[in-house]
Every structure is written in structure tokens, then in C-alpha cells.
C-alpha atoms as a PDB file:
ATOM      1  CA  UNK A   1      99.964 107.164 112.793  1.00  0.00           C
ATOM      2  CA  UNK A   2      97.785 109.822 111.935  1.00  0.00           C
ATOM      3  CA  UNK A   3      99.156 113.467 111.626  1.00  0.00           C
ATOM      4  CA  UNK A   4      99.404 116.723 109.877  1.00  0.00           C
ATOM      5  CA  UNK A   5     102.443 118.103 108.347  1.00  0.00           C
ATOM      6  CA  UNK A   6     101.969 121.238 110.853  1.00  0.00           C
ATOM      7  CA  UNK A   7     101.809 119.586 113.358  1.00  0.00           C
ATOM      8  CA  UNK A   8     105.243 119.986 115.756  1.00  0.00           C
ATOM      9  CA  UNK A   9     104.048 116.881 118.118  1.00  0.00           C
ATOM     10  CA  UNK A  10     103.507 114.727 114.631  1.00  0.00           C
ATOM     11  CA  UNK A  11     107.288 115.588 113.366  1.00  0.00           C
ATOM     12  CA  UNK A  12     108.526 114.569 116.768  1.00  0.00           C
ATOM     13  CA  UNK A  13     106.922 110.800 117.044  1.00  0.00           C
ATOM     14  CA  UNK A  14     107.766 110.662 112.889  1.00  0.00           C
ATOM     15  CA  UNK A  15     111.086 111.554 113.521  1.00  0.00           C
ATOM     16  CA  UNK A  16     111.430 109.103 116.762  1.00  0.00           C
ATOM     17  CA  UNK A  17     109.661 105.942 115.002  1.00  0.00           C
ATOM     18  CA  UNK A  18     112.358 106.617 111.937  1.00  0.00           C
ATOM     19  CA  UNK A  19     114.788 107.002 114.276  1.00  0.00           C
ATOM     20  CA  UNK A  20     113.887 103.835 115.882  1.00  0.00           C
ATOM     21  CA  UNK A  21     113.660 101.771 112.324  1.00  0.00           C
ATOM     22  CA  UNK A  22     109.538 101.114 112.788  1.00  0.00           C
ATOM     23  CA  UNK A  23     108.074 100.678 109.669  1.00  0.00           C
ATOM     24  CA  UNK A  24     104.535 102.513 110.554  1.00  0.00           C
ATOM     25  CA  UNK A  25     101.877 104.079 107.671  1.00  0.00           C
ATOM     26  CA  UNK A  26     101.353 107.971 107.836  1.00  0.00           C
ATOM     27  CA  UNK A  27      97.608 109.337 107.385  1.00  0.00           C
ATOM     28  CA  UNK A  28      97.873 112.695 106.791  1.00  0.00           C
ATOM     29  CA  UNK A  29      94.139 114.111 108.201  1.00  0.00           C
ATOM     30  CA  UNK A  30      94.689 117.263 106.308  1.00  0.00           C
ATOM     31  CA  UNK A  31      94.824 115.463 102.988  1.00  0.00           C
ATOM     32  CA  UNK A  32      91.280 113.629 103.904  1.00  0.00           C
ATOM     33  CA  UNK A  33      88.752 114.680 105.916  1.00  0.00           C
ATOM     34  CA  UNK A  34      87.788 110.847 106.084  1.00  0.00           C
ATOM     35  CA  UNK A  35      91.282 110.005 107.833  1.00  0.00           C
ATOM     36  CA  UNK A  36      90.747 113.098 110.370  1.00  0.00           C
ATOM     37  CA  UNK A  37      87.146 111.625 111.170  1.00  0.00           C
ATOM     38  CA  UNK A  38      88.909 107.949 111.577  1.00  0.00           C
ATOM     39  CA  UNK A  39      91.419 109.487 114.305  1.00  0.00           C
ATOM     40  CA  UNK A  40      88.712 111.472 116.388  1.00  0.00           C
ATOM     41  CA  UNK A  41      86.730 107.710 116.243  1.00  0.00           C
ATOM     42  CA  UNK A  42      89.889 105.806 117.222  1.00  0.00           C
ATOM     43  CA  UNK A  43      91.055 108.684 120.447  1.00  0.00           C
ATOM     44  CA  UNK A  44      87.551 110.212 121.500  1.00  0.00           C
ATOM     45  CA  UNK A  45      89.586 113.704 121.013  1.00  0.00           C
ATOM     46  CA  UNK A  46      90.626 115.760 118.046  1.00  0.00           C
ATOM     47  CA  UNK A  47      94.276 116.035 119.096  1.00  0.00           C
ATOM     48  CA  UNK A  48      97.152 114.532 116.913  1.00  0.00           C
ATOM     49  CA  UNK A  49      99.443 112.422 116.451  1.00  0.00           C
ATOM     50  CA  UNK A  50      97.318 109.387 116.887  1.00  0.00           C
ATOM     51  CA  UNK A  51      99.169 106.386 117.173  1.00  0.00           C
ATOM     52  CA  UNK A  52      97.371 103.036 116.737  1.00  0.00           C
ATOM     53  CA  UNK A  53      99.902  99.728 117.468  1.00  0.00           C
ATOM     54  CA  UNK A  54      99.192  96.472 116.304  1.00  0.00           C
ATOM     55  CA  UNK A  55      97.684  95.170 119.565  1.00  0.00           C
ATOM     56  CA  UNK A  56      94.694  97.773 118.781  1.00  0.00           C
ATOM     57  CA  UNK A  57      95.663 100.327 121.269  1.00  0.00           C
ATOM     58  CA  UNK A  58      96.479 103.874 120.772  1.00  0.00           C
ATOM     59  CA  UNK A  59      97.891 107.024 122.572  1.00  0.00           C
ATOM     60  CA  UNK A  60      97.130 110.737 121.641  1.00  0.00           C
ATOM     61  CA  UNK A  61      99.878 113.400 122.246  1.00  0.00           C
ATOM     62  CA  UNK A  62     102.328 110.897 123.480  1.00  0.00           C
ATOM     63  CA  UNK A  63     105.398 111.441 124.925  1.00  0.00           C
ATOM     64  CA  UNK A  64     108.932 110.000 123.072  1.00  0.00           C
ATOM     65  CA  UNK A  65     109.425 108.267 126.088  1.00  0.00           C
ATOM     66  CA  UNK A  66     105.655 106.819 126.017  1.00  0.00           C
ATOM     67  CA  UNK A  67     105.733 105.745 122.460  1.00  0.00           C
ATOM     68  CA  UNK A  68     109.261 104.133 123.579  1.00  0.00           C
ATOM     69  CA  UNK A  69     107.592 102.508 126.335  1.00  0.00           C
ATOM     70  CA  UNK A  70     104.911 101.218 123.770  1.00  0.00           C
ATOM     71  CA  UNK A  71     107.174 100.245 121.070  1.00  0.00           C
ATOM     72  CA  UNK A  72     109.101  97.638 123.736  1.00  0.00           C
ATOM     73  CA  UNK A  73     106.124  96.440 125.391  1.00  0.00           C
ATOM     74  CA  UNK A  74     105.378  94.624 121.695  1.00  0.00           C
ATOM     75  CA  UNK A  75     108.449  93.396 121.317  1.00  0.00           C
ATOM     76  CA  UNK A  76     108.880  96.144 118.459  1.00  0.00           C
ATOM     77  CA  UNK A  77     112.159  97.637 119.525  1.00  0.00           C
END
């Protein structure tokens, strides 16, 4: 998941996927200007949280219900 600290979207999915038990990595993209060039590659946009799941997929902005959604599709939750 990429996200800032600022970021009230980014404390929501953080919060839901500890919630839920996911392990997932956190890239902060305001501690490296590499990382926020990686998530604007990966989503085509410059809006966070970007969430990339193990099938290679992603969603930008997603909903708790979406990354719910997500997270059963693969079996995750």
C-alpha cells in the first residue's frame, strides 16, 4: 500500500487491513520521492492510497467495502 501519513483515505484502508489481520507493506511516498513516482506508474493518477494485491492489480481511493470485496476475491479474508 502506498500512502502518506496525512492522508485521511490512507488511515482508513491502514486501519481496515489491520483490522482485518492482512499482513501488507506500507510505502510512505512522502518519505521517498522514488515510492511516490512508483504509485503514479502503478495507478496512472497521483491520488493515494494505492493498493497493489498479489494478483498484480490495484485500486486508487478505494472504498472499505471495495478493498473488502478485493481482499475475499483472493481468498485473503
Amino acid at each position: 500500500m502506498y500512502g502518506a501519513d496525512w492522508c485521511s483515505d490512507c488511515r482508513r484502508t491502514k486501519a481496515q487491513l489491520d483490522g482485518l489481520g492482512v499482513a501488507y507493506d506500507y510505502i510512505d511516498v512522502e518519505a521517498d520521492a522514488a515510492s511516490a513516482e512508483a504509485a503514479q506508474r502503478i495507478s496512472g493518477r497521483i491520488n493515494i492510497p494505492v493498493v497493489v494485491y498479489p494478483d498484480g492489480s490495484h485500486q486508487v481511493e478505494p472504498s472499505n467495502p471495495d478493498v473488502e470485496a478485493k481482499l475475499q476475491e483472493l481468498a485473503i479474508v
